[in-house]
Protein backbone atom coordinates (compact mmCIF):
# COMPACT_ATOMS: atom_id res chain seq x y z
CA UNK A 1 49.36 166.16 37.45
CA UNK A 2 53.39 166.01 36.52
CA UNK A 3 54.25 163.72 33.62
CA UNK A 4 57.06 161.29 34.45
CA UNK A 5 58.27 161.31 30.78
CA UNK A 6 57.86 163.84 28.79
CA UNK A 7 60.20 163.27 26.10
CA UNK A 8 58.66 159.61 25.71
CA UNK A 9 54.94 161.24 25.74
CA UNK A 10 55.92 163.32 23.18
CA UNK A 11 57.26 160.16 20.72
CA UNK A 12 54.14 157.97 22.06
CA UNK A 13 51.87 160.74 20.67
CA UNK A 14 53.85 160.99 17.27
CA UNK A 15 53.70 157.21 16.64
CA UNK A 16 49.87 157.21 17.57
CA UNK A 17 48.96 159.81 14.86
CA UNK A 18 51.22 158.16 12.26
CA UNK A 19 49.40 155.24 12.63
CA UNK A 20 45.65 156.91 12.07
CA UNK A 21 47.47 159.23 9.30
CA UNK A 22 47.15 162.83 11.01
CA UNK A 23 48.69 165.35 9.06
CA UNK A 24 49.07 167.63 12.51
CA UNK A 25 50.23 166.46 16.09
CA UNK A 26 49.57 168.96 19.16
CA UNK A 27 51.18 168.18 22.69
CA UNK A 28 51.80 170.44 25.58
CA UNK A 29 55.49 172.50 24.59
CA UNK A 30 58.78 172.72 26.57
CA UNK A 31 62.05 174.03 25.31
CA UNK A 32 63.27 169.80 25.07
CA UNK A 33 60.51 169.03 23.01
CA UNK A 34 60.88 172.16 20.96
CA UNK A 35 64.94 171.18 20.13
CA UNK A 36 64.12 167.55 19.32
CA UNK A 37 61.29 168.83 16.80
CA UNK A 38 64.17 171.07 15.35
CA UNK A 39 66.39 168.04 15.29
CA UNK A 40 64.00 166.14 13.15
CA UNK A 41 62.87 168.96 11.02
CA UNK A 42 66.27 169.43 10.60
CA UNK A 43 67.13 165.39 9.60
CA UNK A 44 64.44 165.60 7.06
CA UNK A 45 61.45 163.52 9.42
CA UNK A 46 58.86 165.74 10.02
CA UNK A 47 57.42 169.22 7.63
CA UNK A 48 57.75 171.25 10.48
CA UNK A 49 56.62 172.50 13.60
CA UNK A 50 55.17 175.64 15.52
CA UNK A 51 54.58 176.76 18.61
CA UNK A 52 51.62 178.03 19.63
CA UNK A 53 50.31 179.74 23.12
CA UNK A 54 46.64 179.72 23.84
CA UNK A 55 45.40 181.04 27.15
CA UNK A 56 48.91 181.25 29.23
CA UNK A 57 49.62 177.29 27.74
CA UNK A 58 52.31 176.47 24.99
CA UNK A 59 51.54 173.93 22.78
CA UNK A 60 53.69 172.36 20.03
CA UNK A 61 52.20 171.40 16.48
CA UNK A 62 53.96 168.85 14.50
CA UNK A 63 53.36 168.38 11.00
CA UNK A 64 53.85 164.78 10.62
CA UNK A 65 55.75 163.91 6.80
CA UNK A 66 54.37 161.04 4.94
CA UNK A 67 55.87 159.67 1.26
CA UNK A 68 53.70 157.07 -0.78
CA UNK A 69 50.95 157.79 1.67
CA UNK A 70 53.70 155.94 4.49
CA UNK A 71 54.85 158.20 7.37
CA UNK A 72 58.90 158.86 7.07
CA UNK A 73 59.83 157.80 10.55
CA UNK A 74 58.92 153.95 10.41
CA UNK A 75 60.27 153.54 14.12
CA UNK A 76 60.90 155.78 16.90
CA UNK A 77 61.57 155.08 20.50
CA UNK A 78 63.69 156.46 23.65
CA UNK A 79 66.42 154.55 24.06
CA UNK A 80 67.72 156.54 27.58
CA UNK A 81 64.82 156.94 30.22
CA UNK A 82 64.63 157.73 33.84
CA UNK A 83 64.78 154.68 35.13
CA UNK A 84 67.05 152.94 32.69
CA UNK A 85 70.24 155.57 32.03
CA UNK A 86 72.52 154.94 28.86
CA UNK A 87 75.27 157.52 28.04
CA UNK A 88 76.91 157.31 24.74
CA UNK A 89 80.85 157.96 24.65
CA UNK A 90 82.40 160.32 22.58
């Protein structure tokens, strides 16, 4: 079965871990999801990530960030989706 979302799977399953305190999150890996990671390991919201392949399947492991026992990102949504467009101008 196709996901419809990806992008928005992959920030549901962030927020869902941050909110039981998981020090890792694992979800299935694409190149999109592997740049955003990057993005936020790079803006200081996340330790890191990895990917990993196990039996012909990527998956990518985020290590969440928490400070005073609070996760970093406190919100986190998609504001552009597939059925609701919104382009940015430069």
């Amino acid at each position: 079965m196709s996901m419809s979302d990806p992008i928005a799977d992959m920030l549901t399953r962030i927020r869902n871990a941050q909110m039981v305190d998981k020090a890792i999150v694992a979800m299935p890996s694409s190149k999109v999801k592997a740049a955003i990671a990057q993005v936020l390991k790079d803006e200081g919201y996340i330790d890191g990530f990895q990917v990993k392949t196990e039996g012909g399947k990527s998956q990518l492991e985020i290590a969440l960030k928490y400070y005073a026992g609070r996760p970093v990102i406190e919100r986190i949504e998609r504001v552009s989706r597939p059925g609701l467009r919104i382009y940015k101008g430069a």
